[in-house]
PDB file of N, CA and C in Angstrom:
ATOM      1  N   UNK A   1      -0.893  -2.878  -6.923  1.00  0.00           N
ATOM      2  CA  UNK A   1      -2.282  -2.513  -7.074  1.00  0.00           C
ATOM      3  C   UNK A   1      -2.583  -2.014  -8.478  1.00  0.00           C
ATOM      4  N   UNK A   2      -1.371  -2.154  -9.434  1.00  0.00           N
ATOM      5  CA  UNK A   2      -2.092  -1.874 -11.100  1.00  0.00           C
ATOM      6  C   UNK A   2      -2.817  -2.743 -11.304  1.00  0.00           C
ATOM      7  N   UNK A   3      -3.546  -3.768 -11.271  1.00  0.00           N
ATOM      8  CA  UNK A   3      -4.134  -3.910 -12.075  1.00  0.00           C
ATOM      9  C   UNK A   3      -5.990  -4.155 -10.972  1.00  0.00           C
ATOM     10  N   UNK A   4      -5.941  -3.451 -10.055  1.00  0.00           N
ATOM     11  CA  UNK A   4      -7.191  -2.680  -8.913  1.00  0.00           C
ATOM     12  C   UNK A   4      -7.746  -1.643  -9.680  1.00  0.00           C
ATOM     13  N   UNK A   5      -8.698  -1.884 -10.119  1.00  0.00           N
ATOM     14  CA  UNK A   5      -9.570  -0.504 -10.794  1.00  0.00           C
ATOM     15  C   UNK A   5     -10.995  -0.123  -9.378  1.00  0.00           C
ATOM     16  N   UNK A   6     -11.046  -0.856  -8.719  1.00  0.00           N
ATOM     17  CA  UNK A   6     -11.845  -0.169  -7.882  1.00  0.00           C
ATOM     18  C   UNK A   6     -11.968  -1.191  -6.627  1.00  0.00           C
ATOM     19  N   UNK A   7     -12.370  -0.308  -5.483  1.00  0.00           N
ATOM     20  CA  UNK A   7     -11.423  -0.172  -4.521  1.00  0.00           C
ATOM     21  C   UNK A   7     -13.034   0.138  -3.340  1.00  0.00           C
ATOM     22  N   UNK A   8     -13.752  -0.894  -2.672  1.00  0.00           N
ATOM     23  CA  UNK A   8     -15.194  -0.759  -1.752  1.00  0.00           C
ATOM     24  C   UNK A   8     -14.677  -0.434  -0.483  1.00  0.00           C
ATOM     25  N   UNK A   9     -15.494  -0.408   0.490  1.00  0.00           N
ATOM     26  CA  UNK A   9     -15.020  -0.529   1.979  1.00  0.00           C
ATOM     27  C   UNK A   9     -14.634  -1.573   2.149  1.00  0.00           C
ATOM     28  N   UNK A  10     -15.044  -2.759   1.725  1.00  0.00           N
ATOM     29  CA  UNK A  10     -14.461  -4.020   2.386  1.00  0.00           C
ATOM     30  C   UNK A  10     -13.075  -4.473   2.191  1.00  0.00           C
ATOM     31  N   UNK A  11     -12.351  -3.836   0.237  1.00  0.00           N
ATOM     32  CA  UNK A  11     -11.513  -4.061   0.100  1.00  0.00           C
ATOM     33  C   UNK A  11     -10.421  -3.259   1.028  1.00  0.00           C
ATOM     34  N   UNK A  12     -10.858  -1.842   1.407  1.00  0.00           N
ATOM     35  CA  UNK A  12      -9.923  -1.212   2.366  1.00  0.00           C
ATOM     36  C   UNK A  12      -9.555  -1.712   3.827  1.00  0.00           C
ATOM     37  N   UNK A  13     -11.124  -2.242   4.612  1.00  0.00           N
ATOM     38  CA  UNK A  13     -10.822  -3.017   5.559  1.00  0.00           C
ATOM     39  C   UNK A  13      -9.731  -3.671   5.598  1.00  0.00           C
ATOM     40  N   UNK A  14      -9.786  -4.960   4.272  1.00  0.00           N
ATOM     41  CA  UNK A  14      -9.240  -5.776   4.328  1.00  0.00           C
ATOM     42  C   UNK A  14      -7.361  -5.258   3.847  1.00  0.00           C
ATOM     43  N   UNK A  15      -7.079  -4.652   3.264  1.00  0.00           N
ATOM     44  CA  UNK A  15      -6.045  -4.210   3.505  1.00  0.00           C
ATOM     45  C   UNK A  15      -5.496  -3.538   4.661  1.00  0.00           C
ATOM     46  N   UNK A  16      -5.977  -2.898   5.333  1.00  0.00           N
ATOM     47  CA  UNK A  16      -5.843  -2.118   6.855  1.00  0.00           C
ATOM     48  C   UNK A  16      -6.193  -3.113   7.542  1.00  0.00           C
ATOM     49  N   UNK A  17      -7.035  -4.373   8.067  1.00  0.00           N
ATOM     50  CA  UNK A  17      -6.342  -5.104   8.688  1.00  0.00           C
ATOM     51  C   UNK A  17      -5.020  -6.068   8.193  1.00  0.00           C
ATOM     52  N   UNK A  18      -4.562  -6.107   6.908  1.00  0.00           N
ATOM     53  CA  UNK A  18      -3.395  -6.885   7.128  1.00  0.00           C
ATOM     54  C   UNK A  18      -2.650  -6.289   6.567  1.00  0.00           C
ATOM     55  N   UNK A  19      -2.360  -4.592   7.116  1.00  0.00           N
ATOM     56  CA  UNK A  19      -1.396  -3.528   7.743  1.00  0.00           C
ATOM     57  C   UNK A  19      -0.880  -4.107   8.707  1.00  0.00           C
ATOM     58  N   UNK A  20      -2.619  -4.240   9.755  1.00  0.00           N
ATOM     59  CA  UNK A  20      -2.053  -4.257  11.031  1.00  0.00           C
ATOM     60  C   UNK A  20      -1.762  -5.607  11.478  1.00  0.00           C
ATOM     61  N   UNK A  21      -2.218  -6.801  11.070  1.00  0.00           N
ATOM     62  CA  UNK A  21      -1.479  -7.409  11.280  1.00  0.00           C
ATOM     63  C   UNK A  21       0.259  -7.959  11.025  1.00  0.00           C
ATOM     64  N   UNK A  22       0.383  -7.091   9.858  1.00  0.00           N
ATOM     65  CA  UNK A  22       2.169  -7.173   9.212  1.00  0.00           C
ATOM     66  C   UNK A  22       2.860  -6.878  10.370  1.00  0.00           C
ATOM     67  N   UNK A  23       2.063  -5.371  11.084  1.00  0.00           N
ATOM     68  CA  UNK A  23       2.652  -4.938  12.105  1.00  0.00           C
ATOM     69  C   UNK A  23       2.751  -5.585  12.923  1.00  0.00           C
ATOM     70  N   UNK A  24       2.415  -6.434  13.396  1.00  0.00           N
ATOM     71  CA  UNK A  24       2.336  -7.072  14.547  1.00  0.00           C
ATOM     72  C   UNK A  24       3.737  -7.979  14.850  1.00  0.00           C
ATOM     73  N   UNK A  25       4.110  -8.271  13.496  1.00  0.00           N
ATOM     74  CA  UNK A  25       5.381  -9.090  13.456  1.00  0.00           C
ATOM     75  C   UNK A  25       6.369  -8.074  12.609  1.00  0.00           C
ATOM     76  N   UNK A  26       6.402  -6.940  13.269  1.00  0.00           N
ATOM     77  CA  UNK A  26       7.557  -6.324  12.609  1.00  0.00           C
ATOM     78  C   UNK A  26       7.759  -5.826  11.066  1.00  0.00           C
ATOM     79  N   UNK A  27       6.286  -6.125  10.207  1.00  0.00           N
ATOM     80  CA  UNK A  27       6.238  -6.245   8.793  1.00  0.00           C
ATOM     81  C   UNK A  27       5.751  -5.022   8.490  1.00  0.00           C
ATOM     82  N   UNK A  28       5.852  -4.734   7.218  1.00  0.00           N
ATOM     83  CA  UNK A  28       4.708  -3.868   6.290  1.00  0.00           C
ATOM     84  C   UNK A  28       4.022  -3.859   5.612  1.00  0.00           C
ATOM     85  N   UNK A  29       3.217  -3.526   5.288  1.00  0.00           N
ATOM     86  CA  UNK A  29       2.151  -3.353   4.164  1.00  0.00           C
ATOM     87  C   UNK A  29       2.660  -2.002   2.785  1.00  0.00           C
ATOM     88  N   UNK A  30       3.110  -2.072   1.485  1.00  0.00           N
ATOM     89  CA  UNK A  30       2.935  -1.076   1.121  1.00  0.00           C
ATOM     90  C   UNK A  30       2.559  -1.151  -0.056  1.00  0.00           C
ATOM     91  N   UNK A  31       1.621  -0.401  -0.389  1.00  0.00           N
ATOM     92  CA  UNK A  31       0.908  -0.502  -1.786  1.00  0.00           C
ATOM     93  C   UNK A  31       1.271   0.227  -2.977  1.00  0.00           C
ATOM     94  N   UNK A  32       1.519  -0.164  -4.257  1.00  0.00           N
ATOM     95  CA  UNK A  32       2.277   0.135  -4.902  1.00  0.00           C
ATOM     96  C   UNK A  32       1.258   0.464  -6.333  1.00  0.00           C
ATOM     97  N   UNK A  33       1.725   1.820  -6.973  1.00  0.00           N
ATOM     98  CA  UNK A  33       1.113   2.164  -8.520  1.00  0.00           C
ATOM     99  C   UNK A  33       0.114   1.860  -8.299  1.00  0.00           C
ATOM    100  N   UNK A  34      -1.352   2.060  -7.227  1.00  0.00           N
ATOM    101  CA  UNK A  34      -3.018   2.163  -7.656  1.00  0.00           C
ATOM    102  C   UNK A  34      -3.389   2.739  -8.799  1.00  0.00           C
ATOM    103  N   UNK A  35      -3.687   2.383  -8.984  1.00  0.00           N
ATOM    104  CA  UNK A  35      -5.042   2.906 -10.206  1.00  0.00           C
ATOM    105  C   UNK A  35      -5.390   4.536  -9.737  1.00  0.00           C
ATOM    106  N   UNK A  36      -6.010   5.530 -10.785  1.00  0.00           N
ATOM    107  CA  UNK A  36      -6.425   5.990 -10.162  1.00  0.00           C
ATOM    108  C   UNK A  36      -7.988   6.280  -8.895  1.00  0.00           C
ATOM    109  N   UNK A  37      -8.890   5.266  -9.730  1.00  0.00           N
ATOM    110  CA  UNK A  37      -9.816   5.657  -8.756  1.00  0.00           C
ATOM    111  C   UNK A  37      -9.658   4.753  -6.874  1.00  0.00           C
ATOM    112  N   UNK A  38      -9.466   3.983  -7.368  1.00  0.00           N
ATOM    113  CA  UNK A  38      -8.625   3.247  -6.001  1.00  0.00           C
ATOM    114  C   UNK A  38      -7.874   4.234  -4.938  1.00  0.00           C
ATOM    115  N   UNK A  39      -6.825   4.778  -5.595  1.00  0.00           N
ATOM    116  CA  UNK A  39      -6.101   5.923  -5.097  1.00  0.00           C
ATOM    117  C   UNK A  39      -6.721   6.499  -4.670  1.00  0.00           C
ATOM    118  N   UNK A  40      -7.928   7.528  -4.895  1.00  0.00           N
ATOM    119  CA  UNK A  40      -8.506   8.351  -5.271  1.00  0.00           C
ATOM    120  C   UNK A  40      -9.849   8.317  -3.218  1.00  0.00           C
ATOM    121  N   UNK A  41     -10.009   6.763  -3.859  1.00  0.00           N
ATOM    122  CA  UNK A  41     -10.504   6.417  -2.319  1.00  0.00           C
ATOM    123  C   UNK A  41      -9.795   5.892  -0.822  1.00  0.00           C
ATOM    124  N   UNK A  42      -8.781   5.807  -1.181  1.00  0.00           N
ATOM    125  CA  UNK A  42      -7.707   5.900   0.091  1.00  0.00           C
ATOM    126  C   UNK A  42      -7.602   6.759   0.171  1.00  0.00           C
ATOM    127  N   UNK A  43      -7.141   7.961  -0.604  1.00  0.00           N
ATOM    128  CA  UNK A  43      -7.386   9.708  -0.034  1.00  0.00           C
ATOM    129  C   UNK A  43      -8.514   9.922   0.906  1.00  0.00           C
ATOM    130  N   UNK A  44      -9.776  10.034   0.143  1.00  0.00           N
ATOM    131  CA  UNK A  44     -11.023  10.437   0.745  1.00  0.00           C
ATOM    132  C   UNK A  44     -11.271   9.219   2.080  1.00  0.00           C
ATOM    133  N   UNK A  45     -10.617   8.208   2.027  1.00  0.00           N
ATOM    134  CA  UNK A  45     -11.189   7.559   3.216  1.00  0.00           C
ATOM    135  C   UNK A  45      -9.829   7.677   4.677  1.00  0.00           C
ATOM    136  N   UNK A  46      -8.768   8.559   3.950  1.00  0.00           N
ATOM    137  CA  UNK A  46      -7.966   8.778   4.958  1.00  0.00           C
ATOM    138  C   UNK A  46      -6.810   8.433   5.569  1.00  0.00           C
ATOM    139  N   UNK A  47      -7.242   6.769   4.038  1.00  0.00           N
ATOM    140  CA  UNK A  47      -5.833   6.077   4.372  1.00  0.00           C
ATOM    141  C   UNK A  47      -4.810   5.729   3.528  1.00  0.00           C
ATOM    142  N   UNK A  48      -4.847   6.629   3.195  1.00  0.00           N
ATOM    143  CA  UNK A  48      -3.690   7.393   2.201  1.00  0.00           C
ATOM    144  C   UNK A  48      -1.862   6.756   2.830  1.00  0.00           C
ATOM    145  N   UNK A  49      -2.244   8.029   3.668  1.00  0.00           N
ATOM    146  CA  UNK A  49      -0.347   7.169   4.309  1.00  0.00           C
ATOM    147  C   UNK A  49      -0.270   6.218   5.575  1.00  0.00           C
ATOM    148  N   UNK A  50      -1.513   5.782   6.161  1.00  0.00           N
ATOM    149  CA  UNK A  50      -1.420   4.467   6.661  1.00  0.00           C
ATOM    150  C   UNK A  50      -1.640   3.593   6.216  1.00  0.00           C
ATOM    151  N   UNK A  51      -1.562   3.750   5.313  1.00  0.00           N
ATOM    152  CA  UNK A  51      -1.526   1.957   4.145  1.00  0.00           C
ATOM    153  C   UNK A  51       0.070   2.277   3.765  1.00  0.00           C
ATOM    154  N   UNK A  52       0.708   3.633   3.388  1.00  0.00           N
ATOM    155  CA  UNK A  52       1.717   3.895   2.484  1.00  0.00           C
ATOM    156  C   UNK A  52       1.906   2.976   0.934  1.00  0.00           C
ATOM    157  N   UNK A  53       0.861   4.357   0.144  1.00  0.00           N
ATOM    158  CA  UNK A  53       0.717   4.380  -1.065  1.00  0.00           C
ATOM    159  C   UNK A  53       2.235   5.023  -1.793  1.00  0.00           C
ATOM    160  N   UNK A  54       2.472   4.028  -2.668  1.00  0.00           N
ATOM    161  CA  UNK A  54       4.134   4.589  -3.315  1.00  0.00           C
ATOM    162  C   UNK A  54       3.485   4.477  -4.635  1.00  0.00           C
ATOM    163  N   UNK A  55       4.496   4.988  -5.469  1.00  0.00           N
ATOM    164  CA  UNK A  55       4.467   5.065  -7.098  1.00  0.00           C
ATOM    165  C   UNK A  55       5.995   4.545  -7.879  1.00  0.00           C
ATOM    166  N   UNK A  56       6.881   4.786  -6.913  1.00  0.00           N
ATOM    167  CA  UNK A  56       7.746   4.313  -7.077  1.00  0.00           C
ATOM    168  C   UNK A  56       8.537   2.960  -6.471  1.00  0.00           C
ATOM    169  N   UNK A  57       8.802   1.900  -7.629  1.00  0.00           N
ATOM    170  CA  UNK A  57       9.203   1.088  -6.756  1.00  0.00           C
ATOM    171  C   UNK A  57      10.793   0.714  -5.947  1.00  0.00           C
ATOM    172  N   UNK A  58      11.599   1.903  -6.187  1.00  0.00           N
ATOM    173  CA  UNK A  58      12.812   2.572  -5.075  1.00  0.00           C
ATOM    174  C   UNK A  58      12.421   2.756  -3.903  1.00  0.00           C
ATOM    175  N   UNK A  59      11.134   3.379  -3.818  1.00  0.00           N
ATOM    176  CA  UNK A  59      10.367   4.300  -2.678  1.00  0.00           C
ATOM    177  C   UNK A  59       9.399   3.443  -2.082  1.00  0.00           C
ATOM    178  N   UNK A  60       8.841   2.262  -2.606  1.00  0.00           N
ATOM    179  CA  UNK A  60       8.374   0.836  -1.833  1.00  0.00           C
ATOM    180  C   UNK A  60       9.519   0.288  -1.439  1.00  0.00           C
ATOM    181  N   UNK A  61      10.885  -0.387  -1.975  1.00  0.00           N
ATOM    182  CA  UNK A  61      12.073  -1.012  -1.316  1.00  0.00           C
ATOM    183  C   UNK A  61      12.281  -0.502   0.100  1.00  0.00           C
ATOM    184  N   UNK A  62      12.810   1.019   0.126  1.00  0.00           N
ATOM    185  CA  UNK A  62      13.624   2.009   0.922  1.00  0.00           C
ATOM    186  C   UNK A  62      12.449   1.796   2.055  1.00  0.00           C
ATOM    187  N   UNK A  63      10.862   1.498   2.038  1.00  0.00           N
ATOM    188  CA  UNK A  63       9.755   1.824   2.842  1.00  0.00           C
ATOM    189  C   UNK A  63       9.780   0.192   3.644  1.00  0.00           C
ATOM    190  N   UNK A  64      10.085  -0.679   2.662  1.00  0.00           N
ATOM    191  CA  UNK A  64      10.304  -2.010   3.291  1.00  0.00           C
ATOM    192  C   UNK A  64      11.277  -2.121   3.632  1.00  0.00           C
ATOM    193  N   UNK A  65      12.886  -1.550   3.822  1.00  0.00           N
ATOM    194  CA  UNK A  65      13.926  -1.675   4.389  1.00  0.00           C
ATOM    195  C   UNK A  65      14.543  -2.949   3.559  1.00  0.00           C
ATOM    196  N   UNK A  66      14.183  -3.284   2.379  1.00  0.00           N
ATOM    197  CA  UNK A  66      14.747  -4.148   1.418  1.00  0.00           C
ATOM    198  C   UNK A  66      16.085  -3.516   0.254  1.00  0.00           C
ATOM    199  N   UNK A  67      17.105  -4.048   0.520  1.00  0.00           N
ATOM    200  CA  UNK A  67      18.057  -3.402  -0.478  1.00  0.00           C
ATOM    201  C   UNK A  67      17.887  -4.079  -2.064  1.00  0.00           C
ATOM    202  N   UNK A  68      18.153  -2.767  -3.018  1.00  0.00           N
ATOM    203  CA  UNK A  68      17.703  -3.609  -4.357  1.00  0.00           C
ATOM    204  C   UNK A  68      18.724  -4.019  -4.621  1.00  0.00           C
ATOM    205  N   UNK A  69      19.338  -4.648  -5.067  1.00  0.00           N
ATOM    206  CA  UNK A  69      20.859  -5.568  -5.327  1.00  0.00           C
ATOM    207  C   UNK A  69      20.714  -5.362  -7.255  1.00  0.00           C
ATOM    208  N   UNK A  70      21.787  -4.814  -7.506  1.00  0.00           N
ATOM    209  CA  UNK A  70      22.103  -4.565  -9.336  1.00  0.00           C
ATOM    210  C   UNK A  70      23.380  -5.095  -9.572  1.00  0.00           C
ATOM    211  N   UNK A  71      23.228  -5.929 -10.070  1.00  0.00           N
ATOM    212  CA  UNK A  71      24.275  -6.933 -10.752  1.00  0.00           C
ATOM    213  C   UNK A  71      24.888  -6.239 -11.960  1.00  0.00           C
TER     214      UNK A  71
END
């Protein structure tokens, strides 16, 4: 989500439904380094950690159950 500078209801919809549909097959959704005002409206709209907003991308892997492999 760097390069999301702003962030409506529709765009949140549309991410929270395809949360829930990831879920549906066992998947995730996780959103990574927003912007700040983007950020800023997943707070105020609540969906902050049901989207699971990371900053780190260790802390997106570990959230997707993906191992990082270092050669």
């Amino acid at each position: 989500m760097a390069g999301v500078n702003v962030l409506n209801s529709f765009g949140m919809r549309m991410l929270l439904t395809s949360a829930k549909a990831l879920a549906n097959y066992d998947s995730k959704l996780v959103l990574l380094k927003p912007q700040p005002l983007p950020e800023k409206a997943l707070e105020s709209a609540g969906l902050y950690h049901a989207l699971r907003v990371v900053h780190d991308i260790d802390r997106a892997y570990a959230l997707l159950g993906v191992a990082l492999l270092v050669a």
